[in-house]
N, C-alpha and C. Protein backbone atom coordinates (compact mmCIF):
# COMPACT_ATOMS: atom_id res chain seq x y z
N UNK A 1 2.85 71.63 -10.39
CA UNK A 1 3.83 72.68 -10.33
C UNK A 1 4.71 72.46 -9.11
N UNK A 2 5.85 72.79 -9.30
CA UNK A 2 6.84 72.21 -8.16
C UNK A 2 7.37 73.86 -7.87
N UNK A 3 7.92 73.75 -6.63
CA UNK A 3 7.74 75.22 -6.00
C UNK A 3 9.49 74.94 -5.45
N UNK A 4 10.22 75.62 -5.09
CA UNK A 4 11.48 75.29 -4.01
C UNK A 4 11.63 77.36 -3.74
N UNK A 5 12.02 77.03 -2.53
CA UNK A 5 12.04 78.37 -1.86
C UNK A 5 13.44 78.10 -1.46
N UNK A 6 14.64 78.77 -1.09
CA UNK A 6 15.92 79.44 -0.07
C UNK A 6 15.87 80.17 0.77
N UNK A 7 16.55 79.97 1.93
CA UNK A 7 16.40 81.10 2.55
C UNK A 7 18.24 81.26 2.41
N UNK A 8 18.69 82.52 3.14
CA UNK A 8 20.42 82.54 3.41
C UNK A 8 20.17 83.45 4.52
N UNK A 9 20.72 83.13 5.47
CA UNK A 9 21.20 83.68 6.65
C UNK A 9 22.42 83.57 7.36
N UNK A 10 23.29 84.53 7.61
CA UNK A 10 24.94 84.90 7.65
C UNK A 10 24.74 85.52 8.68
N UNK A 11 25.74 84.87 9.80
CA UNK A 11 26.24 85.53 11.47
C UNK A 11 27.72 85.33 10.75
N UNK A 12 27.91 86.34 12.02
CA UNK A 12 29.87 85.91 11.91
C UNK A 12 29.93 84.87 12.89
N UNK A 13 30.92 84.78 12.69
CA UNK A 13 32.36 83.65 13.51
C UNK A 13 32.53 83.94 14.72
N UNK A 14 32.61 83.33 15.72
CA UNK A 14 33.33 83.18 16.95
C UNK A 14 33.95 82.17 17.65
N UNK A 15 35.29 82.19 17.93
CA UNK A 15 35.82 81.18 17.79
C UNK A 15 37.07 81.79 18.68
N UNK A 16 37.73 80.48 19.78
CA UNK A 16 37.26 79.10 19.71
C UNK A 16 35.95 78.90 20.59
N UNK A 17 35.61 77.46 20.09
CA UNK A 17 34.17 77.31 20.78
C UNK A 17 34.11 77.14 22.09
N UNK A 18 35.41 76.25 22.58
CA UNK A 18 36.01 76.00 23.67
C UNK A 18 37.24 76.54 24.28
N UNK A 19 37.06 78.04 24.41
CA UNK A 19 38.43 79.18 24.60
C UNK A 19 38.99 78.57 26.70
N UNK A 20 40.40 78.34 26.50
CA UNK A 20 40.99 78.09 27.68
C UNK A 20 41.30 79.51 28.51
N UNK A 21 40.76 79.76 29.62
CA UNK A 21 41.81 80.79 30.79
C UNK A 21 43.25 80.68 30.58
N UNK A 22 43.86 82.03 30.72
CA UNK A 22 45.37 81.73 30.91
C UNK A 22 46.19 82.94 32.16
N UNK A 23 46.88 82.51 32.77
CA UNK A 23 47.48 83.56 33.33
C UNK A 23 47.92 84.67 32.58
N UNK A 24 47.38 86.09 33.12
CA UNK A 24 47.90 87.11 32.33
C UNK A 24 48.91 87.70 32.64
N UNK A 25 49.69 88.74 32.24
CA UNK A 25 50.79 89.61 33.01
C UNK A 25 50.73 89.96 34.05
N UNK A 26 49.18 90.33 34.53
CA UNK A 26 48.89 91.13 35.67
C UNK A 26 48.15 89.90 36.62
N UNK A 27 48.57 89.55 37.76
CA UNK A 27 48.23 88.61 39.69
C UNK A 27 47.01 88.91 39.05
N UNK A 28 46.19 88.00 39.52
CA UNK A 28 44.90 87.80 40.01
C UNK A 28 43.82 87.87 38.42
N UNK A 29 44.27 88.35 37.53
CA UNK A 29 43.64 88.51 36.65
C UNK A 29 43.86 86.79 35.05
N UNK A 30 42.62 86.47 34.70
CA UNK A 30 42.99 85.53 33.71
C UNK A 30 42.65 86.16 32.11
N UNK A 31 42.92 85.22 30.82
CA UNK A 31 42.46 86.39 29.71
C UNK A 31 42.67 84.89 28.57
N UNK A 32 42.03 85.16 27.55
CA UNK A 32 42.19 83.96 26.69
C UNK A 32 41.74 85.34 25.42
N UNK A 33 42.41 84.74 24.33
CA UNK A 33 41.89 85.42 23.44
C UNK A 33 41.10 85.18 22.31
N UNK A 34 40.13 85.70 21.63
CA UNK A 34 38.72 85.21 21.09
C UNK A 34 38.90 86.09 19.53
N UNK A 35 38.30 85.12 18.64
CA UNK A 35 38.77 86.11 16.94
C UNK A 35 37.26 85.80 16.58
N UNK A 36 36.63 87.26 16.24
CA UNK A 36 35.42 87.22 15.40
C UNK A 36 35.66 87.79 13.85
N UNK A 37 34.88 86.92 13.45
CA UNK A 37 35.13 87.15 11.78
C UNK A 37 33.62 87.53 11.25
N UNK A 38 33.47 88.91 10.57
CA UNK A 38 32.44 89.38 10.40
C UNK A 38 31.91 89.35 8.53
N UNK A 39 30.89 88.25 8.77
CA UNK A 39 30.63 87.90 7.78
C UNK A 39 29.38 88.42 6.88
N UNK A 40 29.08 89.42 7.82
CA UNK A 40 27.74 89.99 7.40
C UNK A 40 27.63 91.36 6.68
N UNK A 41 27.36 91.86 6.34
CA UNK A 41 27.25 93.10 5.09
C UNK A 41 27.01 94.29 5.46
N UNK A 42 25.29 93.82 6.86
CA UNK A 42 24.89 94.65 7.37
C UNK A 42 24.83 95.38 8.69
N UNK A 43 26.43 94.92 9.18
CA UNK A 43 26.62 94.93 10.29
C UNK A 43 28.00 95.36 10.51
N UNK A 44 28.33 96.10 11.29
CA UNK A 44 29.69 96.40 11.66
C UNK A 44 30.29 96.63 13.16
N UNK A 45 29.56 96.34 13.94
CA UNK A 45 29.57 96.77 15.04
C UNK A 45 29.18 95.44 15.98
N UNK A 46 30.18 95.72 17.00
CA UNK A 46 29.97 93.62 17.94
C UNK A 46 30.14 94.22 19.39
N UNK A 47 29.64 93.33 20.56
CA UNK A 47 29.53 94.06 22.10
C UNK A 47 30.16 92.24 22.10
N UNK A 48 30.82 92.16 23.56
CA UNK A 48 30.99 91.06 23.94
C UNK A 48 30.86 90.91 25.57
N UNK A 49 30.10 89.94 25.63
CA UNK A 49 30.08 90.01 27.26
C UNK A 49 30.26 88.65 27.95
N UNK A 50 30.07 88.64 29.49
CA UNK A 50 30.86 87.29 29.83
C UNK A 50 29.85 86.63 30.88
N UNK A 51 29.24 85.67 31.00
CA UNK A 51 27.89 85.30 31.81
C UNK A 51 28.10 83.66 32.38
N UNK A 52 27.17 83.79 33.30
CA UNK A 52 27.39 82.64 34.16
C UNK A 52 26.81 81.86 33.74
N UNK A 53 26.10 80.57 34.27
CA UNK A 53 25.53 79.21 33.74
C UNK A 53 23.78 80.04 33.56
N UNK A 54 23.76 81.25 34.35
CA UNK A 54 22.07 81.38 34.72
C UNK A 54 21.96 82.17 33.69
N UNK A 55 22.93 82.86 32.37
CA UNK A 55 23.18 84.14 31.93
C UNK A 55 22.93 85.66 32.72
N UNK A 56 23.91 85.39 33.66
CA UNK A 56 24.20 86.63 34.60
C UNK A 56 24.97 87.09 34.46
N UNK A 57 25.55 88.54 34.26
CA UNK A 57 26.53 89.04 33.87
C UNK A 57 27.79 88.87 34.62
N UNK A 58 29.15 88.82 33.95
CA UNK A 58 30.20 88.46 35.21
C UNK A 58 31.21 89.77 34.47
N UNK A 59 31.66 89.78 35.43
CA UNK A 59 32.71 91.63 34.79
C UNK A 59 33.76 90.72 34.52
N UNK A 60 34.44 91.40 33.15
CA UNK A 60 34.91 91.26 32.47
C UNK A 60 35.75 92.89 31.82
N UNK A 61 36.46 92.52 31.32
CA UNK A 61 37.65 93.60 30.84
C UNK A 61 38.09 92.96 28.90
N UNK A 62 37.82 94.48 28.21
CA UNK A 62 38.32 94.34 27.51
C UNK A 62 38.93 95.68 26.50
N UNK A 63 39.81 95.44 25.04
CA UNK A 63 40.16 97.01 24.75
C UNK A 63 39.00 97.78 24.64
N UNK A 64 38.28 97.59 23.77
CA UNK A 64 36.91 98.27 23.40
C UNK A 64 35.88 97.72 23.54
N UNK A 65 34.18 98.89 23.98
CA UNK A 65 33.44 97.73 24.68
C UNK A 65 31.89 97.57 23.32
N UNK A 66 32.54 98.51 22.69
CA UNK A 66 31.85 97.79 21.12
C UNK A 66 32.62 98.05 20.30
N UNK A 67 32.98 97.23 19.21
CA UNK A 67 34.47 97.29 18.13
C UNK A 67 33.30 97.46 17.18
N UNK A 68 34.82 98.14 15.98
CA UNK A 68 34.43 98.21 14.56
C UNK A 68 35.12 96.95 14.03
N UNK A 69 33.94 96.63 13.58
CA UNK A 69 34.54 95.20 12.35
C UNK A 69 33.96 94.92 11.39
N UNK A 70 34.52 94.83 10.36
CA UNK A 70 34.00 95.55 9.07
C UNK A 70 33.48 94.40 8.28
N UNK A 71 32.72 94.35 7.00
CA UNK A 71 32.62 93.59 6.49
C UNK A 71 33.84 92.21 6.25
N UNK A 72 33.78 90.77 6.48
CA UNK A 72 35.42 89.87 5.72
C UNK A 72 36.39 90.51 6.61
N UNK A 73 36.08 91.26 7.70
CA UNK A 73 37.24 91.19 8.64
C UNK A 73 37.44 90.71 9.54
N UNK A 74 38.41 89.97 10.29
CA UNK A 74 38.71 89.40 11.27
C UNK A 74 39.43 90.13 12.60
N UNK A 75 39.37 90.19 13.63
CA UNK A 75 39.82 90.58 14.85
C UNK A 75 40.14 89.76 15.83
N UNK A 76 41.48 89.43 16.49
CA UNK A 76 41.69 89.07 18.06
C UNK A 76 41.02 89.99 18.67
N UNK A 77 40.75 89.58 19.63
CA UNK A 77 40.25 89.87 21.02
C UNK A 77 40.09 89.38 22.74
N UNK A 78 41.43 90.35 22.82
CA UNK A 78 41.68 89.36 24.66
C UNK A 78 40.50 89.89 25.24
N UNK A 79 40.32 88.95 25.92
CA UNK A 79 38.99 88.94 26.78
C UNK A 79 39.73 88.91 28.32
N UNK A 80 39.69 89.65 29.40
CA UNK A 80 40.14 89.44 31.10
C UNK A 80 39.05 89.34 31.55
N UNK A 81 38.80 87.94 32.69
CA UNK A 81 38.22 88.08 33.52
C UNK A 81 39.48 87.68 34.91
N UNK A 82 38.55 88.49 36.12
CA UNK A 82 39.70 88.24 37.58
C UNK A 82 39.50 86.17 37.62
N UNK A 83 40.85 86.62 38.40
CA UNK A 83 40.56 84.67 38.84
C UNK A 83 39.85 84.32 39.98
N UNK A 84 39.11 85.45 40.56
CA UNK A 84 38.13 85.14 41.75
C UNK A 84 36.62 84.15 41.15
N UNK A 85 36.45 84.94 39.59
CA UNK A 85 35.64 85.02 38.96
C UNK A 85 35.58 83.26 37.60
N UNK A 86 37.06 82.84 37.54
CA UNK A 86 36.66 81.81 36.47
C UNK A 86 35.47 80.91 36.91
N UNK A 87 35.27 80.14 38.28
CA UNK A 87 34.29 79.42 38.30
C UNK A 87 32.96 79.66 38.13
N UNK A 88 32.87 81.06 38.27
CA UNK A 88 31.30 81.37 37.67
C UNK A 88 31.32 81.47 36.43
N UNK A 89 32.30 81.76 35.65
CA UNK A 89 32.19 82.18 34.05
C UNK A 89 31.85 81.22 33.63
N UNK A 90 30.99 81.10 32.82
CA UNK A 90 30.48 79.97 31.75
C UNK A 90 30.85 80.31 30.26
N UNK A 91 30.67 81.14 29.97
CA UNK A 91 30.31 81.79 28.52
C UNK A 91 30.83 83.03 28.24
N UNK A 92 31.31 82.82 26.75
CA UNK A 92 31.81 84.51 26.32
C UNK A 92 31.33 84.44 25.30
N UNK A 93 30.37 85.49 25.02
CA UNK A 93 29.40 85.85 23.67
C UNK A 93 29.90 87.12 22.93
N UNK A 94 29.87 87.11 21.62
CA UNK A 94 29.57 88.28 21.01
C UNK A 94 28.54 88.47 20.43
N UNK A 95 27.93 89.77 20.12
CA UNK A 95 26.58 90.02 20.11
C UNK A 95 26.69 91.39 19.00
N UNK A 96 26.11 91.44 17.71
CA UNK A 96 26.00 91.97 16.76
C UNK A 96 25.09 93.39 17.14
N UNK A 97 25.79 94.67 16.65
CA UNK A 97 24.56 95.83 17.08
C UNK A 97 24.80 96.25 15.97
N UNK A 98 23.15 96.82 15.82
CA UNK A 98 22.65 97.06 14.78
C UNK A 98 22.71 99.08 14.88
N UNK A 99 22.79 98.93 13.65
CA UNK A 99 22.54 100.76 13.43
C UNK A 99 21.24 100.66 12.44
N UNK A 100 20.58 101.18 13.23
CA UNK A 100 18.70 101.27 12.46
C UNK A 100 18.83 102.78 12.32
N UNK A 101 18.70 102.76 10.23
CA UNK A 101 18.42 104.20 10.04
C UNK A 101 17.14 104.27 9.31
N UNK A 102 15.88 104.93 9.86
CA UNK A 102 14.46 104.97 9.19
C UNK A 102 13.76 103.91 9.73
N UNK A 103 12.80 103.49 9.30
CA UNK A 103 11.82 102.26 9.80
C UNK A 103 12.10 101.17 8.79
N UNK A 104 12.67 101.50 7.09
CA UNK A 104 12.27 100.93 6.07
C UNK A 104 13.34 99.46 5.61
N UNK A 105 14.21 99.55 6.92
CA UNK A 105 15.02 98.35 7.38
C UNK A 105 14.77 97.43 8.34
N UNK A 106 14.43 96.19 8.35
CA UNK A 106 14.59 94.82 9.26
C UNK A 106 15.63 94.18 9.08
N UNK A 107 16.35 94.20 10.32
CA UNK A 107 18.01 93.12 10.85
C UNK A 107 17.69 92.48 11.60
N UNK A 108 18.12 91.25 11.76
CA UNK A 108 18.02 90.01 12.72
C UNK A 108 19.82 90.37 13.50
N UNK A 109 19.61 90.71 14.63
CA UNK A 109 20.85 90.60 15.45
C UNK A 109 21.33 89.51 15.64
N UNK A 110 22.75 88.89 15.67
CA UNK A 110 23.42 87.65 15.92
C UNK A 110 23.90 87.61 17.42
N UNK A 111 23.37 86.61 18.11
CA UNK A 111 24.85 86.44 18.90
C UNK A 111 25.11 84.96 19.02
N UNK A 112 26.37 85.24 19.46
CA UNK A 112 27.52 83.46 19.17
C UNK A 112 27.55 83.64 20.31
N UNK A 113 28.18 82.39 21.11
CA UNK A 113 28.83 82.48 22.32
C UNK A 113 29.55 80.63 22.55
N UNK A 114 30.86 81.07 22.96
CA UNK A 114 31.95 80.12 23.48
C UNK A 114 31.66 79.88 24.88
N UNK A 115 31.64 77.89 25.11
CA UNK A 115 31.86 78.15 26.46
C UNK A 115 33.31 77.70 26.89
N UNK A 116 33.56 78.51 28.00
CA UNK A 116 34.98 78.35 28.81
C UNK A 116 35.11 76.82 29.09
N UNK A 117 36.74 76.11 29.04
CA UNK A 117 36.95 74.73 28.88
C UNK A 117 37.51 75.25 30.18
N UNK A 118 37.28 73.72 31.01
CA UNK A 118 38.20 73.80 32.53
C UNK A 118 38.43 74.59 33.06
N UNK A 119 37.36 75.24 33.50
CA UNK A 119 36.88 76.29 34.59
C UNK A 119 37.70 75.51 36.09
C-alpha cells in the first residue's frame, strides 16, 4: 500500500528582501518603503518592528502600529528609522497577529523579515 501525505502552509509576502534607507523629508530621519501581501485567510492583522543583529529592538516610526490587511491584499508601508540609528538596524520584520476566539482554533503566527542593504 503506498501512502503520500501534503501538507500547505501560507505566510504572506514581505518584500523587498533587501529594502535600501533613503533620505526622508524630515533632517535626521531615514525611511524605505516595505509592501506586505497577505496571503492567508486566517489572518488579518500584521505588527512590524525594526531590530538589530542581536534581535534588539531599535525605534522605529510608522502610520499604524498594527494594520488591517485583508485577505489578497497588498499594502505599502514606509517604515522611519532616525539616521543616528541605521548602523544598528539590521532587520525589518512583519509579524502576523492572531485573533484567538474559543480554544477550538490552532494558528501558526508568521513572521518575515528583510534585511537592510548598505547600512
Amino acid at each position: 500500500m503506498f501512502t503520500t501525505t501534503s501538507g500547505y502552509a501560507s505566510a504572506h509576502e514581505f518584500t523587498p528582501t533587501y529594502p535600501k534607507l533613503k533620505q526622508s523629508y524630515v533632517e535626521g530621519v531615514l525611511y524605505t518603503t516595505m509592501t506586505l501581501f497577505n496571503k492567508r485567510t486566517d489572518v488579518q492583522y500584521y505588527e512590524l518592528g525594526v531590530f538589530d543583529a542581536e534581535w534588539n529592538k531599535i525605534p522605529f516610526a510608522v502610520q499604524e502600529d498594527i494594520m488591517l490587511i485583508k485577505h489578497l491584499e497588498t499594502k505599502e508601508i514606509d517604515v522611519f528609522i532616525r539616521e543616528k540609528d541605521k548602523d544598528e538596524a539590521v532587520y525589518i520584520c512583519s509579524k502576523s497577529k492572531l485573533v484567538i476566539e474559543g480554544n477550538s482554533k490552532t494558528s501558526l503566527s508568521s513572521r518575515i523579515c528583510s534585511k537592510i542593504k548598505d547600512r
